[in-house]
C-alpha atoms as a PDB file:
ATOM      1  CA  UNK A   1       6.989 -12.362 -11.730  1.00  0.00           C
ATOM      2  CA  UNK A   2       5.196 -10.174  -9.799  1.00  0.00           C
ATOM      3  CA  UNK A   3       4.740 -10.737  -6.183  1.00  0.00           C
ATOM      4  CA  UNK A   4       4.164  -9.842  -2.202  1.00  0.00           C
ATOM      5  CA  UNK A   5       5.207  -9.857   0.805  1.00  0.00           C
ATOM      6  CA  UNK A   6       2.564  -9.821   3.717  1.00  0.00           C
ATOM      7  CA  UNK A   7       2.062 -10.616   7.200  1.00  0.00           C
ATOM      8  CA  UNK A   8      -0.130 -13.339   7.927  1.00  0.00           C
ATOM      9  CA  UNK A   9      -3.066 -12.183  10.022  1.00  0.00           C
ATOM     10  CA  UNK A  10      -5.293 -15.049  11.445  1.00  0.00           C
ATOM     11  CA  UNK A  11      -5.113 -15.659  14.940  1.00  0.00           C
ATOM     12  CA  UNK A  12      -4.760 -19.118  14.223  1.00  0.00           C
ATOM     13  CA  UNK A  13      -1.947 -19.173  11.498  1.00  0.00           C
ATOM     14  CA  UNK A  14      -2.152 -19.729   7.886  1.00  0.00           C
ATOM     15  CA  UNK A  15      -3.891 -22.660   7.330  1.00  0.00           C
ATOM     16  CA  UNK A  16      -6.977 -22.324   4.957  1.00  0.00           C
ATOM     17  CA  UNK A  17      -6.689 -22.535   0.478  1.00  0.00           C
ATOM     18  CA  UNK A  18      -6.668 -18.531  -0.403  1.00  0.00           C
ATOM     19  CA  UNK A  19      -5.985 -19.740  -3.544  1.00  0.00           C
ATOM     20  CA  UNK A  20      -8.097 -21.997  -4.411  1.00  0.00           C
ATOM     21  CA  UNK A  21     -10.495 -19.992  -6.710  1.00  0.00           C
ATOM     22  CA  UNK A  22      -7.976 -18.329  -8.942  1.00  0.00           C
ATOM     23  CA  UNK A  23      -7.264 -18.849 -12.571  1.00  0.00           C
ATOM     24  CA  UNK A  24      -3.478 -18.338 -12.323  1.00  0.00           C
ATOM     25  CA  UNK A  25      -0.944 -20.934 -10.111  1.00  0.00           C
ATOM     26  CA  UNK A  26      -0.212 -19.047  -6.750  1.00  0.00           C
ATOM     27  CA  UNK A  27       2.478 -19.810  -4.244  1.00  0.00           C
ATOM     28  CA  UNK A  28       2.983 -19.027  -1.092  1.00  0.00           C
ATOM     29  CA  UNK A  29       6.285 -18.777   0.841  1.00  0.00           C
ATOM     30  CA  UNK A  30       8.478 -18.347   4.170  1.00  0.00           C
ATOM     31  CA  UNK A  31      11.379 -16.157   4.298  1.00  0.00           C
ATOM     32  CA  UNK A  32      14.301 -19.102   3.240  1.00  0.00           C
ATOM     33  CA  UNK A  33      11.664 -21.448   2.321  1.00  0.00           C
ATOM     34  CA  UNK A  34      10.288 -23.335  -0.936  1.00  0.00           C
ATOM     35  CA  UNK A  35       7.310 -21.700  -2.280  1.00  0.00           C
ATOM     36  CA  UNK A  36       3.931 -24.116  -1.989  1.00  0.00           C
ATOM     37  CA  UNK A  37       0.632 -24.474  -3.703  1.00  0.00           C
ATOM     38  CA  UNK A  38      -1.417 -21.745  -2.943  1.00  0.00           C
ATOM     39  CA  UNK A  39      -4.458 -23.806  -3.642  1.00  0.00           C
ATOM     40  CA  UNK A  40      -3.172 -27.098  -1.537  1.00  0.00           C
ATOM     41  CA  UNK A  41      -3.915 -27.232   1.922  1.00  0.00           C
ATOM     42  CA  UNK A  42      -1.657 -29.736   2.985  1.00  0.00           C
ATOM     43  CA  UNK A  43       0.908 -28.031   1.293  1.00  0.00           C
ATOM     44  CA  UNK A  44       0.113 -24.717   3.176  1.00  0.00           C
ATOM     45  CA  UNK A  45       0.392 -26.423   6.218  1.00  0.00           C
ATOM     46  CA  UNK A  46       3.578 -27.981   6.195  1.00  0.00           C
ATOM     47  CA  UNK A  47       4.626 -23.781   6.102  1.00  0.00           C
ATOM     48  CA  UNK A  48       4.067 -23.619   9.852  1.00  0.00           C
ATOM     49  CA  UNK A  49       2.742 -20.213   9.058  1.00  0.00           C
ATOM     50  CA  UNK A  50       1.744 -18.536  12.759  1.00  0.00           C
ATOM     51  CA  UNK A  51       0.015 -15.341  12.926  1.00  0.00           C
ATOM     52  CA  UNK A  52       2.762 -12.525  12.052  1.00  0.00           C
ATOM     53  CA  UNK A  53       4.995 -15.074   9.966  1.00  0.00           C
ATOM     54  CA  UNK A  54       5.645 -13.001   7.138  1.00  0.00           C
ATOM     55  CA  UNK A  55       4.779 -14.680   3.227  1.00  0.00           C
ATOM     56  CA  UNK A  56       5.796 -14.274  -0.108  1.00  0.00           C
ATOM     57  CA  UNK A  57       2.794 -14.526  -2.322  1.00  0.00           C
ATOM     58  CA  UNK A  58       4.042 -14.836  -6.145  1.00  0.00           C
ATOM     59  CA  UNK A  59       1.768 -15.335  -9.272  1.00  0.00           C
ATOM     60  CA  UNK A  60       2.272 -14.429 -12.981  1.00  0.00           C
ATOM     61  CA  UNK A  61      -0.996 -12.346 -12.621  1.00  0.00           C
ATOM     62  CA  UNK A  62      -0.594  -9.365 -10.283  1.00  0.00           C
ATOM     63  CA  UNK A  63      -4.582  -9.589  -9.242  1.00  0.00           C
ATOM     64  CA  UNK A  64      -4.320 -12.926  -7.973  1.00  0.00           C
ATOM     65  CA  UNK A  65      -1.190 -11.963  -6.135  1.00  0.00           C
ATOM     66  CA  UNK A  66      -3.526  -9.042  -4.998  1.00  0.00           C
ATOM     67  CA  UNK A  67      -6.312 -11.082  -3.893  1.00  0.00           C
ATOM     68  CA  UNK A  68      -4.448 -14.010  -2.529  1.00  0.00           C
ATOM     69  CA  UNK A  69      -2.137 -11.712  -0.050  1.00  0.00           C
ATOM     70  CA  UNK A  70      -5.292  -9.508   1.000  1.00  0.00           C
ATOM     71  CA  UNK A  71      -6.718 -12.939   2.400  1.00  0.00           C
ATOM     72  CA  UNK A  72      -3.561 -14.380   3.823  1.00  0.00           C
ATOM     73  CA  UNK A  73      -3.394 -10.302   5.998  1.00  0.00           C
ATOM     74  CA  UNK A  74      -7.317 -11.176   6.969  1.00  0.00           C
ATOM     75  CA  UNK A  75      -8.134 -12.508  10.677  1.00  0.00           C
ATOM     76  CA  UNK A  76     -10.694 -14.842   8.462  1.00  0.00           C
ATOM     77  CA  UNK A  77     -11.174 -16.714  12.150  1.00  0.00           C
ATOM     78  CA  UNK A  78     -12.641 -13.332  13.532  1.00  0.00           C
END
């Protein structure tokens, strides 16, 4: 299953639904952790994901991986 690992660059943590328009399931996970909903925002937030935590972003399809981890490395809050 093809995945990534990225750094999460808001300033205010991971906290928003990066996946919530793709076709494919998406999760999203800590280093240790259970993966979560990519599309779930309550789900993202019990990840505690700070600016700099590092995520696993996993998805059958490689261009939702793509597209989900280029958001989750986005300062969206700029």
């Amino acid at each position: 299953m093809p995945s990534k690992t990225v750094t999460v660059g808001s300033s205010v943590g991971l906290h928003a639904r990066p996946a919530a328009d793709q076709s494919s399931p998406v999760t999203l996970a800590v280093a240790g952790g259970d993966p979560v909903d990519a599309g779930s925002a309550l789900l993202i937030m019990t990840l505690g994901a700070a600016q700099g935590t590092e995520i696993v972003v996993e998805s059958d399809d490689q261009a939702a991986v793509d597209a989900v981890a280029a958001l989750v490395e986005a300062d969206l809050d700029a």
